[in-house]
N, C-alpha and C. Protein backbone atom coordinates (compact mmCIF):
# COMPACT_ATOMS: atom_id res chain seq x y z
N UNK A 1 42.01 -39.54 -94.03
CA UNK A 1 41.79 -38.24 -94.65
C UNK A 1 42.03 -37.17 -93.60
N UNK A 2 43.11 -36.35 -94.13
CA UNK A 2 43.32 -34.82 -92.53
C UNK A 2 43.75 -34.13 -93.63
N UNK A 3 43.01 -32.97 -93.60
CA UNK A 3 43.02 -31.62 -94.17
C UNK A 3 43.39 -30.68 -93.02
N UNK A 4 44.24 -31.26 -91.75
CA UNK A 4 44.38 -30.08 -90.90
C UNK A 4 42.96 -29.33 -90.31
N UNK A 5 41.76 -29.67 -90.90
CA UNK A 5 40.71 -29.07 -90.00
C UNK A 5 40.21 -30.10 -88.99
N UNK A 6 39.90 -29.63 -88.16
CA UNK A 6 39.01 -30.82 -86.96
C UNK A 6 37.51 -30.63 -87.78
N UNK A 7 37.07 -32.03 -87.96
CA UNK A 7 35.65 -32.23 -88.19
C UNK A 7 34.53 -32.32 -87.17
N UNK A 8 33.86 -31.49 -86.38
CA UNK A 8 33.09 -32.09 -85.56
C UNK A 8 31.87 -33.36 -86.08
N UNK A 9 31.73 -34.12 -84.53
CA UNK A 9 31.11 -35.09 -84.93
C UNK A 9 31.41 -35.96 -86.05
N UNK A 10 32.69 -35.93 -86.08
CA UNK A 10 33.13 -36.68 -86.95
C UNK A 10 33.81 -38.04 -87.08
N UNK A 11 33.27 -39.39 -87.45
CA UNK A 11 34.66 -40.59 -87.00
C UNK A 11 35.17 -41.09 -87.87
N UNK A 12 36.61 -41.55 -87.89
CA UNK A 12 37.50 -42.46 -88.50
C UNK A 12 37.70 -43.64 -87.76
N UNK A 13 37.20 -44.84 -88.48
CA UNK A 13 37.19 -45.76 -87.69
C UNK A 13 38.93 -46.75 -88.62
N UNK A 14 39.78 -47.07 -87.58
CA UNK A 14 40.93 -48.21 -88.52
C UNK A 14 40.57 -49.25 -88.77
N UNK A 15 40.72 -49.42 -89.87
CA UNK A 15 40.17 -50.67 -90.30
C UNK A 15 40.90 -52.12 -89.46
N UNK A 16 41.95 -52.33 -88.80
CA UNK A 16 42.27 -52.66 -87.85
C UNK A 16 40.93 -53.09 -86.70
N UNK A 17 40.14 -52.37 -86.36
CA UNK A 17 39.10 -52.13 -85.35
C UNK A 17 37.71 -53.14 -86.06
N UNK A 18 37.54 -53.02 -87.05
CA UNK A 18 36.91 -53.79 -88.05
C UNK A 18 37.15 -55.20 -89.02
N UNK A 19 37.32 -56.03 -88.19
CA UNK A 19 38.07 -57.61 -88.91
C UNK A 19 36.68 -58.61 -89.14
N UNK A 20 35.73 -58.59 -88.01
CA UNK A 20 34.39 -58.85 -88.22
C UNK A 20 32.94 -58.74 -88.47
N UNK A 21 31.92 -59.30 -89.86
CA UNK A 21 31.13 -58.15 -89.48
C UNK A 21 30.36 -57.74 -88.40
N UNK A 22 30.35 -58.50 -87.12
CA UNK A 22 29.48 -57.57 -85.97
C UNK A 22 30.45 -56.62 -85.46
N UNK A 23 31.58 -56.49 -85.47
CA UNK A 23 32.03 -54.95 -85.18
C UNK A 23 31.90 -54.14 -85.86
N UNK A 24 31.94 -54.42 -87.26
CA UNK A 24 31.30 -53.14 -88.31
C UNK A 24 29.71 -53.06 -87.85
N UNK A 25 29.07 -53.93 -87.55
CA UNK A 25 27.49 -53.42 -86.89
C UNK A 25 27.18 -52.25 -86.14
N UNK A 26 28.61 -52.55 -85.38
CA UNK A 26 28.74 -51.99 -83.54
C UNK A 26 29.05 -50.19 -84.20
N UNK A 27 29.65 -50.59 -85.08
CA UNK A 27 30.03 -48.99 -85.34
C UNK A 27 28.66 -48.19 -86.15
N UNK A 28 28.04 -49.23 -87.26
CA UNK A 28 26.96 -48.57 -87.63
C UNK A 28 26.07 -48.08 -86.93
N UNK A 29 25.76 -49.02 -85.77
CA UNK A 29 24.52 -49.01 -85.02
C UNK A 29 24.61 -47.23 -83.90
N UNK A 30 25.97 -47.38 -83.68
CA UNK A 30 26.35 -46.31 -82.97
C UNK A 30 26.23 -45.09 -83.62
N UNK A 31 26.66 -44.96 -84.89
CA UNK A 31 26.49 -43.96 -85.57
C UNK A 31 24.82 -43.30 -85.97
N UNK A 32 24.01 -44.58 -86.42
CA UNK A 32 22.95 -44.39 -86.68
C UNK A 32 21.84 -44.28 -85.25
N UNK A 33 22.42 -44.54 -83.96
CA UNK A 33 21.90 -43.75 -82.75
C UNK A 33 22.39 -42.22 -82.97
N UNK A 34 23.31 -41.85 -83.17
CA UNK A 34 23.53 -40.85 -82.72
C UNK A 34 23.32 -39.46 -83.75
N UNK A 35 22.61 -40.47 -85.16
CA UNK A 35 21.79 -39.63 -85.82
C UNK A 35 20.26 -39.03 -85.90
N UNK A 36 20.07 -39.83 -84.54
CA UNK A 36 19.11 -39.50 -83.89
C UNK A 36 18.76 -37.89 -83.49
N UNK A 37 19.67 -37.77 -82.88
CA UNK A 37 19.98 -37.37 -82.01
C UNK A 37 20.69 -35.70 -82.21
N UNK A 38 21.45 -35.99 -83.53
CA UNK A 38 21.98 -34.76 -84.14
C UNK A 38 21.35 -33.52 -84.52
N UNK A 39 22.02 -32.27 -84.42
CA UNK A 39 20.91 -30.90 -85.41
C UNK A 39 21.31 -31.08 -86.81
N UNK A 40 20.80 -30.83 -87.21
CA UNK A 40 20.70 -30.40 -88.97
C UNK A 40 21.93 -29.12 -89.45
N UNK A 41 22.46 -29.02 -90.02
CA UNK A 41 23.18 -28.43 -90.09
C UNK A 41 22.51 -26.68 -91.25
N UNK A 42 22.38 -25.69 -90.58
CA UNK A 42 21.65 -24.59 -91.19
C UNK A 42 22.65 -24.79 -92.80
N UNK A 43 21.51 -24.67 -93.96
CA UNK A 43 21.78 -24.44 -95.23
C UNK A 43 22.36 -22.81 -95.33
N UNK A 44 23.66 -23.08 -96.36
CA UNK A 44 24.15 -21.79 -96.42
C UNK A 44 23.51 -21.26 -97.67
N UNK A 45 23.60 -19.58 -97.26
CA UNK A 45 22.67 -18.94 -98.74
C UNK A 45 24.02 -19.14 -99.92
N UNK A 46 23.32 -19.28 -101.54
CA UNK A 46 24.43 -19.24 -102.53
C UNK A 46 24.54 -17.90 -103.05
């Protein structure tokens, strides 16, 4: 998915990179550290 914008904090993982499930772990586990860790993103007014 590229809409031409950069997403921060954002990943695309290739599925290439993912053939077993403990590398799909490796990526969850990473992600879900680093949601730790993240700010919240301020709600916009409607």
């Amino acid at each position: 998915m590229d809409n031409g914008k950069p997403m921060k904090d954002y990943v695309f993982v290739e599925d290439v990179l993912i053939q077993k499930q403990s590398e799909l772990m490796y990526w969850v586990k990473l992600c879900l550290d680093f949601n730790v860790r993240a700010k919240s993103s301020k709600k916009k007014k409607g």
